[in-house]
C-alpha atoms as a PDB file:
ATOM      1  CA  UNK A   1      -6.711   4.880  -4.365  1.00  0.00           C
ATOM      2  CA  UNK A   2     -10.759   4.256  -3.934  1.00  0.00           C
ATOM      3  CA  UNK A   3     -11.904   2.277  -1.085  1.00  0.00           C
ATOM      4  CA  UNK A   4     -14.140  -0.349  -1.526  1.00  0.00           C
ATOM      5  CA  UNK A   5     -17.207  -1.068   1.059  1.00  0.00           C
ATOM      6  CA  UNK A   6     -16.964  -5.122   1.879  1.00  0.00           C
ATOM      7  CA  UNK A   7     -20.509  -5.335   0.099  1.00  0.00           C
ATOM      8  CA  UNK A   8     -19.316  -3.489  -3.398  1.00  0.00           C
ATOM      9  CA  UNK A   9     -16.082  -5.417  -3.102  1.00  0.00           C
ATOM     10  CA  UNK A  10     -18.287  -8.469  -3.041  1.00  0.00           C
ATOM     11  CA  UNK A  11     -20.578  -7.229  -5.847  1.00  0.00           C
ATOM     12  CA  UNK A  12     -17.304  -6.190  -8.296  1.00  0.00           C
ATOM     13  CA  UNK A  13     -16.415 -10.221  -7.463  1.00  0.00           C
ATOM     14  CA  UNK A  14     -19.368 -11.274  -8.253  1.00  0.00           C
ATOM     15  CA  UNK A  15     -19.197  -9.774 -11.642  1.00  0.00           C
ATOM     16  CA  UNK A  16     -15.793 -10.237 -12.081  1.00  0.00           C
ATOM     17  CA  UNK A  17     -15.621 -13.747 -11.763  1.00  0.00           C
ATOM     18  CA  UNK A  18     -18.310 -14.222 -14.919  1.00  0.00           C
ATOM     19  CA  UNK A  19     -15.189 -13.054 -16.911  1.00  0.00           C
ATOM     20  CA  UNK A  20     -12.822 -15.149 -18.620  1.00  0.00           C
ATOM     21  CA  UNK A  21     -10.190 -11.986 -18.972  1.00  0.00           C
ATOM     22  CA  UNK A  22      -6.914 -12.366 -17.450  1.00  0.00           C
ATOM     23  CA  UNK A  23      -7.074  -9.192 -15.802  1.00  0.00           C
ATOM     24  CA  UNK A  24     -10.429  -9.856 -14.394  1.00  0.00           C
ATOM     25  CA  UNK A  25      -8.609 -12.705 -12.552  1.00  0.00           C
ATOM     26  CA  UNK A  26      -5.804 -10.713 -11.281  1.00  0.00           C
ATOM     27  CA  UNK A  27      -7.956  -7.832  -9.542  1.00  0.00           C
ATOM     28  CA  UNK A  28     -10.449 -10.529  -7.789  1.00  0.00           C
ATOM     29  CA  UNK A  29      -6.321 -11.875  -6.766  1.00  0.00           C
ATOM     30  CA  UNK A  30      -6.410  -8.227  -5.200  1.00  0.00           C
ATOM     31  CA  UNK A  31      -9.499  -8.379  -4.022  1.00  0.00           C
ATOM     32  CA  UNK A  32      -8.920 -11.337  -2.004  1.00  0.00           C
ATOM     33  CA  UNK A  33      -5.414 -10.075  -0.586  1.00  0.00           C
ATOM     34  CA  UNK A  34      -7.094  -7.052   0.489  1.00  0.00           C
ATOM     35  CA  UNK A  35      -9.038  -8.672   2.823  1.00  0.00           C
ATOM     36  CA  UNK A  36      -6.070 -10.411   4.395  1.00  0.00           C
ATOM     37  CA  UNK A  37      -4.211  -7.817   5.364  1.00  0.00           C
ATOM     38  CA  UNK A  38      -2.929  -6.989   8.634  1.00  0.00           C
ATOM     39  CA  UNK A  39      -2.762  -3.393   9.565  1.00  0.00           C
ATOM     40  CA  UNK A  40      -0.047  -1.917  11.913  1.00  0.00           C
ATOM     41  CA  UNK A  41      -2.231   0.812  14.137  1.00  0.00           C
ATOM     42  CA  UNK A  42       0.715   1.974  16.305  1.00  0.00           C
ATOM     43  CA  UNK A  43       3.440   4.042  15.649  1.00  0.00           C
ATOM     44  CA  UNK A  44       6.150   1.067  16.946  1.00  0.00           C
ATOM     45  CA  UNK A  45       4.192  -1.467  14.826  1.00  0.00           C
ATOM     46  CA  UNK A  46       4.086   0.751  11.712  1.00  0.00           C
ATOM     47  CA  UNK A  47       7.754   1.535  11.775  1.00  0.00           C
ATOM     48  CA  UNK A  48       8.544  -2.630  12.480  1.00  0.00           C
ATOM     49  CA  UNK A  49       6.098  -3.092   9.160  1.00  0.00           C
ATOM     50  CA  UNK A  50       8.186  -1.044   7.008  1.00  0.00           C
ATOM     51  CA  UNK A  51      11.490  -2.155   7.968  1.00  0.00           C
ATOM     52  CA  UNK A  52      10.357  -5.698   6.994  1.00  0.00           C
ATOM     53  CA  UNK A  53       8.673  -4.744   3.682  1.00  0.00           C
ATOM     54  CA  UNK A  54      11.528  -2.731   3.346  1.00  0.00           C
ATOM     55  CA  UNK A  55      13.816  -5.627   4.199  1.00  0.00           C
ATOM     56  CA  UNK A  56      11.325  -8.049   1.974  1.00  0.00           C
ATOM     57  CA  UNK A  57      11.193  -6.010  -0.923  1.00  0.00           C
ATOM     58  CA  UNK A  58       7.663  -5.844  -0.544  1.00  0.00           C
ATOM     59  CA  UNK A  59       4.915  -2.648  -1.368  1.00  0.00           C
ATOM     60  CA  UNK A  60       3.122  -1.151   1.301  1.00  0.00           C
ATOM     61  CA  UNK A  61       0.212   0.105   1.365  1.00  0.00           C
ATOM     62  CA  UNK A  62       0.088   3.043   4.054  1.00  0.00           C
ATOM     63  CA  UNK A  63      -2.820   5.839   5.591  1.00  0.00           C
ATOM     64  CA  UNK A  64      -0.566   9.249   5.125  1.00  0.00           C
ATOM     65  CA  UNK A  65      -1.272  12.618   6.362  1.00  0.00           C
ATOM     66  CA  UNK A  66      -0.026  15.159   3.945  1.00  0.00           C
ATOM     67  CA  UNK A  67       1.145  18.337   5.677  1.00  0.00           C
ATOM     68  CA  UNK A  68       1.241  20.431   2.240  1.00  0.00           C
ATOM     69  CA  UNK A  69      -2.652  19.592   1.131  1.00  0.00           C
ATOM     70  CA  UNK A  70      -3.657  19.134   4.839  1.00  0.00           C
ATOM     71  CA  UNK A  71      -5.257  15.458   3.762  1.00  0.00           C
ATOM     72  CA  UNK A  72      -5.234  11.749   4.727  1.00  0.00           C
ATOM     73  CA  UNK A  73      -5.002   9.594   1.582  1.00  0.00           C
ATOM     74  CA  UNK A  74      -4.057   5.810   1.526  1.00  0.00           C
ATOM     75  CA  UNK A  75      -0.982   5.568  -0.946  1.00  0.00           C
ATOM     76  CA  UNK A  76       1.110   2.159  -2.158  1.00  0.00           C
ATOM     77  CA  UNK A  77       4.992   2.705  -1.581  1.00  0.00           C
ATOM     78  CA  UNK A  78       7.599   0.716  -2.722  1.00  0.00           C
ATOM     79  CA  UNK A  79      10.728   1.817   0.005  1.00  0.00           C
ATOM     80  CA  UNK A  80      13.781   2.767  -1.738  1.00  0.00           C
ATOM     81  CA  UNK A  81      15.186   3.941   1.691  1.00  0.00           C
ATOM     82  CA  UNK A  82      14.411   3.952   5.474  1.00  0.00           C
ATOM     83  CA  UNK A  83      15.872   6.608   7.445  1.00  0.00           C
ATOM     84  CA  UNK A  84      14.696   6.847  11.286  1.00  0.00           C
ATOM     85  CA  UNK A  85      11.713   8.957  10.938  1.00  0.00           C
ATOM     86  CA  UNK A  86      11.471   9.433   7.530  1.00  0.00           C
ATOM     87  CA  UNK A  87      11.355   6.603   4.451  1.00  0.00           C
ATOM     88  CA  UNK A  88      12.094   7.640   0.212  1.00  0.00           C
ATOM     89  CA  UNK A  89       9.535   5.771  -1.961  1.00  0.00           C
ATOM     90  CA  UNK A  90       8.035   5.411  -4.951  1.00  0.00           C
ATOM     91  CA  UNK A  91       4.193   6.880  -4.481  1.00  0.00           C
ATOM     92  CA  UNK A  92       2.495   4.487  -7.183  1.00  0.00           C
ATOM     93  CA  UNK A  93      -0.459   7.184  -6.370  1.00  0.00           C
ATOM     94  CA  UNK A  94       1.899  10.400  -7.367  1.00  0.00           C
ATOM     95  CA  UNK A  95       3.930   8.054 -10.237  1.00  0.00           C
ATOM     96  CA  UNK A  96       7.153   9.600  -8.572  1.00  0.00           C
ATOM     97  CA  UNK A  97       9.738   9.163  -5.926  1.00  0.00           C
ATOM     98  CA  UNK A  98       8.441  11.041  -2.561  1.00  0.00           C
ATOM     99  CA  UNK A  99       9.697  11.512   0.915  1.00  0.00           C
ATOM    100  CA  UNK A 100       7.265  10.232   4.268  1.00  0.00           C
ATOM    101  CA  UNK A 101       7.596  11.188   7.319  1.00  0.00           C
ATOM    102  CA  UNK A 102       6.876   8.187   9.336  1.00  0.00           C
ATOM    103  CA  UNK A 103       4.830   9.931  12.113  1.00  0.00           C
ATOM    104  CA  UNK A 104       2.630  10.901   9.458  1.00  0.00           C
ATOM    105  CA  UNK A 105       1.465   7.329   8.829  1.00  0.00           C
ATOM    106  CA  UNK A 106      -1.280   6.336  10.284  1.00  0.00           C
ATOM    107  CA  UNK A 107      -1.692   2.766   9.282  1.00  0.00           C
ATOM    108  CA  UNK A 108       0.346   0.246   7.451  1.00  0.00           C
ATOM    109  CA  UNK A 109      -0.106  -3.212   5.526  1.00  0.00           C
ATOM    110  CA  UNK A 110       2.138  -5.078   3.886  1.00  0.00           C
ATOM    111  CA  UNK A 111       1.059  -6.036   0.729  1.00  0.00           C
ATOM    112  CA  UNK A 112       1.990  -9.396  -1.133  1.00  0.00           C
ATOM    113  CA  UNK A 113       3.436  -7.257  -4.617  1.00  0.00           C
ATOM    114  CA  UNK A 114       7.366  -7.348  -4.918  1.00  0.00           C
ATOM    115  CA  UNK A 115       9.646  -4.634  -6.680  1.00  0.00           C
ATOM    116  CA  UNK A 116      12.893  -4.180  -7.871  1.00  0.00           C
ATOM    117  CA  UNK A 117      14.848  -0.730  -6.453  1.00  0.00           C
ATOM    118  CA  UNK A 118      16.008   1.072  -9.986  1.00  0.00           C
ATOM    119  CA  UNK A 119      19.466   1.858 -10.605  1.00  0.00           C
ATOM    120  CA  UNK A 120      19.991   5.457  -9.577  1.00  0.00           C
END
């Protein structure tokens, strides 16, 4: 996932908006959502934000340390489970199903993009 600064975010907008493709519309949809969000900070907070996505059916977007490449990358999840310190998701970064250890989050959002659990 690339993070925007709030001036290129404006800029890609800006240009975005001169185009009449549908796509072009749906990622200045993003745009705006992105700057809505409300990030959970504490560990309490982040586990209360994915219970509710969780509950809501709703992707998060989350700040994840990864013990095995010693990084912090932000991912999108969709929760297939929640456990007490742990939650199965699909990574939309990885394309696959991945376990996260909740402590390992750093910061949460809830974004406003539903999915559907698949069967199995």
């Amino acid at each position: 996932m690339v993070s925007l600064t709030k001036a290129e975010k404006d800029k890609l907008k800006e240009i975005l908006t001169k185009s009449k493709d549908k796509e072009a519309k749906e990622i200045i949809k993003k745009i705006d959502n992105e700057k809505k969000l409300k990030y959970a900070y504490y560990k309490k907070d982040i586990k209360a934000f994915l219970r509710q996505a969780f509950k809501e059916k709703k992707k998060v977007k989350i700040r994840y340390y990864s013990l095995s490449s010693d990084e912090i990358k932000w991912r999108t999840v969709s929760i297939y489970q929640l456990g007490s310190d742990f939650i199965i998701a699909y990574c939309h970064l990885r394309n696959e199903e991945r376990t996260f250890v909740t402590d390992r989050i750093s910061q949460a959002a809830i974004l406003d993009e539903s999915y559907k659990i698949p069967n199995g």
